[in-house]
PDB file of N, CA and C in Angstrom:
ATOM      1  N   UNK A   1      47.042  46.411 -38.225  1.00  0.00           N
ATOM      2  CA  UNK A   1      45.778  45.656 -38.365  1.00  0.00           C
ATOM      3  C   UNK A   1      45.084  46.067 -39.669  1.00  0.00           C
ATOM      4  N   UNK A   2      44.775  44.872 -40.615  1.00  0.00           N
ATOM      5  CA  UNK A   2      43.874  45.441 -41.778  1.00  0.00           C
ATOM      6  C   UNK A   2      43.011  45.870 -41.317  1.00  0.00           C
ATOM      7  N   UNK A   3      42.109  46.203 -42.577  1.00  0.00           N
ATOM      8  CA  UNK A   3      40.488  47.037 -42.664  1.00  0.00           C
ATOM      9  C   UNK A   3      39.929  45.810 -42.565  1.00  0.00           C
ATOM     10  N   UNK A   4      40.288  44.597 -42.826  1.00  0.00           N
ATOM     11  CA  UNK A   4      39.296  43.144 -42.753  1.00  0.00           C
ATOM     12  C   UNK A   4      38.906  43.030 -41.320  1.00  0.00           C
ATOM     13  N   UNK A   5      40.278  43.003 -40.251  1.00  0.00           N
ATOM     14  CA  UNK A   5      40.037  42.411 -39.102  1.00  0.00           C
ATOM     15  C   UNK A   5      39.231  44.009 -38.673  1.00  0.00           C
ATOM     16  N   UNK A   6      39.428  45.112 -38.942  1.00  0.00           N
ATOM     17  CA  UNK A   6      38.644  45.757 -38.139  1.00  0.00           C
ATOM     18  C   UNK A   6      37.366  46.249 -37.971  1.00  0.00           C
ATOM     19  N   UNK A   7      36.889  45.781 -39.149  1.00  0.00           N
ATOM     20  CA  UNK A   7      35.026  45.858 -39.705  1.00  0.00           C
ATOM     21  C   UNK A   7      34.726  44.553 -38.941  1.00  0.00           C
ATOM     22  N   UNK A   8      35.317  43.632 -38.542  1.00  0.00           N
ATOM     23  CA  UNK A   8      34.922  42.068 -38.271  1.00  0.00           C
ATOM     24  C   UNK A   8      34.797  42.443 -36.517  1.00  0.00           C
ATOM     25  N   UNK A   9      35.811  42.954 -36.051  1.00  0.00           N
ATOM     26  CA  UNK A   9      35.826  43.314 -34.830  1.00  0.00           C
ATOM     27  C   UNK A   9      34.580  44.085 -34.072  1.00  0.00           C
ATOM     28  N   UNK A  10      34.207  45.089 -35.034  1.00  0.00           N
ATOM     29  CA  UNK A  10      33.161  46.061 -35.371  1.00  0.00           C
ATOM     30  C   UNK A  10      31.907  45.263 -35.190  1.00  0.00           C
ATOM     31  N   UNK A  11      31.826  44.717 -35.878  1.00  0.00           N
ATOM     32  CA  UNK A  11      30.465  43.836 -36.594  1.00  0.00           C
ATOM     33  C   UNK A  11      29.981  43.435 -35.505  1.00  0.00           C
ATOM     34  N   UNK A  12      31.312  42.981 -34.635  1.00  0.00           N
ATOM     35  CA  UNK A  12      31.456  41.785 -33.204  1.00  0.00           C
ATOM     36  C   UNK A  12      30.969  42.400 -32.065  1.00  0.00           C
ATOM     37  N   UNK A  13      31.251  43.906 -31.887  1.00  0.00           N
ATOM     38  CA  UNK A  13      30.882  44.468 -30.931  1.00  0.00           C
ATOM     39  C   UNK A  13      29.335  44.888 -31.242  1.00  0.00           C
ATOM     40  N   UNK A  14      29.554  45.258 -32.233  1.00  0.00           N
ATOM     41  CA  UNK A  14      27.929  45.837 -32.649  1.00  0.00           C
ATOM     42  C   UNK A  14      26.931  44.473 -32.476  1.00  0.00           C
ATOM     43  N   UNK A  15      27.607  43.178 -32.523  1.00  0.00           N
ATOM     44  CA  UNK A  15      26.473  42.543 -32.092  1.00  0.00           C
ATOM     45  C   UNK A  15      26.127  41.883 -30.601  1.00  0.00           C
ATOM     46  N   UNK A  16      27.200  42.058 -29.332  1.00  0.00           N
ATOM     47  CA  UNK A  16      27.506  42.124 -28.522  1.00  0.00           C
ATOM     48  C   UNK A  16      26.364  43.163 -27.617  1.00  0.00           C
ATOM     49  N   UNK A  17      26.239  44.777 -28.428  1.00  0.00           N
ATOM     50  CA  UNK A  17      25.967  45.623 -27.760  1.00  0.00           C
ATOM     51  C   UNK A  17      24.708  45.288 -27.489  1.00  0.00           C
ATOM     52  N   UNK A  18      24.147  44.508 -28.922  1.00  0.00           N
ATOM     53  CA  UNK A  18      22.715  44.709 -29.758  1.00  0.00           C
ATOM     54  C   UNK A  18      22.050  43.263 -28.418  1.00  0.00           C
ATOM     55  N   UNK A  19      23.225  42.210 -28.378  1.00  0.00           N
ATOM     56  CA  UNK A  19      22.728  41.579 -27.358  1.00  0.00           C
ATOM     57  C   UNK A  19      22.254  41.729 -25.843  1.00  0.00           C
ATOM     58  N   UNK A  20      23.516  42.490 -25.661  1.00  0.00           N
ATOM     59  CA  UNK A  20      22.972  43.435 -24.622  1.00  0.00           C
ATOM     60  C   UNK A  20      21.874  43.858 -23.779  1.00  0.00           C
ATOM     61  N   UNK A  21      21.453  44.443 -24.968  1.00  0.00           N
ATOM     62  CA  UNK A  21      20.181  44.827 -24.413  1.00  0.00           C
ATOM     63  C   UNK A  21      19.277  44.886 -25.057  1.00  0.00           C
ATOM     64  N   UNK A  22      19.276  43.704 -25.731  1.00  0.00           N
ATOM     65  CA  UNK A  22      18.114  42.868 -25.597  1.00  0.00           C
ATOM     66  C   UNK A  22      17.746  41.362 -24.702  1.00  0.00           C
ATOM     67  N   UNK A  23      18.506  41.384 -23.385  1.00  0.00           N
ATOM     68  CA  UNK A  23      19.132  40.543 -22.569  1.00  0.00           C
ATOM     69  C   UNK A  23      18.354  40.741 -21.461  1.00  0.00           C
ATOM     70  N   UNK A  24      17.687  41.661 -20.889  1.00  0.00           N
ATOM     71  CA  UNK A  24      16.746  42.085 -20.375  1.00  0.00           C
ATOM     72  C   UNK A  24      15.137  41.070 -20.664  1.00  0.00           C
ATOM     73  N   UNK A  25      14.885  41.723 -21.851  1.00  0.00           N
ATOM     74  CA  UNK A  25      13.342  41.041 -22.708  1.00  0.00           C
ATOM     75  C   UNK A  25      13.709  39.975 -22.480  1.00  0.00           C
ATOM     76  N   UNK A  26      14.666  39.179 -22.558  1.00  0.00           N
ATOM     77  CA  UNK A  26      14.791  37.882 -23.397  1.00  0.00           C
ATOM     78  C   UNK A  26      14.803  37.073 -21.553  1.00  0.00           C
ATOM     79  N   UNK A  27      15.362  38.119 -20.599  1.00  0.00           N
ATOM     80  CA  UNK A  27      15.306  37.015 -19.029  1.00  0.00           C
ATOM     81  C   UNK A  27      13.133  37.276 -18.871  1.00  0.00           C
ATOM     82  N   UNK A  28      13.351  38.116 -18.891  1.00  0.00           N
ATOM     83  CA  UNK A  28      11.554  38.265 -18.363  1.00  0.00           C
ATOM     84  C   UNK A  28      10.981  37.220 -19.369  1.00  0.00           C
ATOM     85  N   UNK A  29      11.090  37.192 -20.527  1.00  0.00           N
ATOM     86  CA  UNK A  29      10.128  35.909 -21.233  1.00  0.00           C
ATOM     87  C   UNK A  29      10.707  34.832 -20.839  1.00  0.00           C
ATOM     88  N   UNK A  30      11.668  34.003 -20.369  1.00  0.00           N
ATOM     89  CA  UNK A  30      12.182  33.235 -19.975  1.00  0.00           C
ATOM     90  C   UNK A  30      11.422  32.768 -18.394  1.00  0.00           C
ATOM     91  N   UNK A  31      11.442  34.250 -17.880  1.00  0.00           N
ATOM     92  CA  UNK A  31      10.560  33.891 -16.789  1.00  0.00           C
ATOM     93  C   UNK A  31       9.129  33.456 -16.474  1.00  0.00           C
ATOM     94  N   UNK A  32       8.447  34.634 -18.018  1.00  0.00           N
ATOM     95  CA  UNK A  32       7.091  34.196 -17.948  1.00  0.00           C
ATOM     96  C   UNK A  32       6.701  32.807 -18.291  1.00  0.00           C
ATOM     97  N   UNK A  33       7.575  32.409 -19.203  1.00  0.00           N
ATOM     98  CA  UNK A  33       7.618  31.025 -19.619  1.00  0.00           C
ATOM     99  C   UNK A  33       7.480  30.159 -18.409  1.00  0.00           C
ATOM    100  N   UNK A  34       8.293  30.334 -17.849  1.00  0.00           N
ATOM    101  CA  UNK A  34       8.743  29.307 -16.576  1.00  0.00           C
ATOM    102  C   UNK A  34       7.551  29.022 -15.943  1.00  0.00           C
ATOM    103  N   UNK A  35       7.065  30.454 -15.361  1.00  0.00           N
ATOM    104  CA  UNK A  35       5.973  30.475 -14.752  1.00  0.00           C
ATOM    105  C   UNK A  35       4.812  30.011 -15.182  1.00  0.00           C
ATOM    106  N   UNK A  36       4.595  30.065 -16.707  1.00  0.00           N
ATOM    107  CA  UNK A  36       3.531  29.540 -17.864  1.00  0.00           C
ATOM    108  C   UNK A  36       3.670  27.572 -17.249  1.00  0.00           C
ATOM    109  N   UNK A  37       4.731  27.233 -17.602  1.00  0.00           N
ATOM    110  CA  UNK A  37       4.868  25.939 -17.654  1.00  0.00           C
ATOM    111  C   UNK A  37       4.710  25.348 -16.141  1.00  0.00           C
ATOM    112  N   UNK A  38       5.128  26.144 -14.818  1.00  0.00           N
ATOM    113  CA  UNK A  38       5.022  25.992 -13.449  1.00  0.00           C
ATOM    114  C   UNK A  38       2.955  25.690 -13.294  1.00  0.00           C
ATOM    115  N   UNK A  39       2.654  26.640 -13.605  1.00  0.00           N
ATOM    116  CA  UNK A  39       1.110  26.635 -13.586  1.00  0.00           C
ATOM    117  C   UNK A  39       0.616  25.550 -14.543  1.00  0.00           C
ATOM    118  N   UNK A  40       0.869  24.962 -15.760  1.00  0.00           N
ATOM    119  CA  UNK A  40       0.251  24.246 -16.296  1.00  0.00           C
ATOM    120  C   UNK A  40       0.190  22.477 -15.765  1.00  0.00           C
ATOM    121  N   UNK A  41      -0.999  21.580 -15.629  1.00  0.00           N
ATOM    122  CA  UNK A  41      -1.032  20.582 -15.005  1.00  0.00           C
ATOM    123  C   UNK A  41       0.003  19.683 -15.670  1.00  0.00           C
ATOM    124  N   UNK A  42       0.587  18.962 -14.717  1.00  0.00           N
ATOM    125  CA  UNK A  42       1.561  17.877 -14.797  1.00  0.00           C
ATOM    126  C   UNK A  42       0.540  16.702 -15.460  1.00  0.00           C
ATOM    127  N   UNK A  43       1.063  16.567 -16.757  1.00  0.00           N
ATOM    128  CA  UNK A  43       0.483  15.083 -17.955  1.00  0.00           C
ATOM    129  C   UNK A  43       1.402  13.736 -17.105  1.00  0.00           C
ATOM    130  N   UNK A  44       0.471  13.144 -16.009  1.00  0.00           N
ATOM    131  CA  UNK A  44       0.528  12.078 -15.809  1.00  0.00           C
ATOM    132  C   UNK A  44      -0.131  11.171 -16.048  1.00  0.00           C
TER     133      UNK A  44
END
């Protein structure tokens, strides 16, 4: 395996990890959202 594919592989996990956990934050604002938009009056 070159040094190309294995910095790329790298890169891949490192951004994998980085998603990770930030996967957490990202369900709770998703939720507050929800809940934001649940509470706001229906534009009929």
């Amino acid at each position: 395996m070159s040094d190309e594919e294995m910095s790329l592989e790298e890169e891949y996990r490192r951004a994998v990890v980085k998603l990770a956990r930030f996967m957490p934050e990202l369900i709770d604002e998703m939720r507050l959202l929800r809940g934001a938009i649940d509470r706001m009056p229906r534009g009929r």
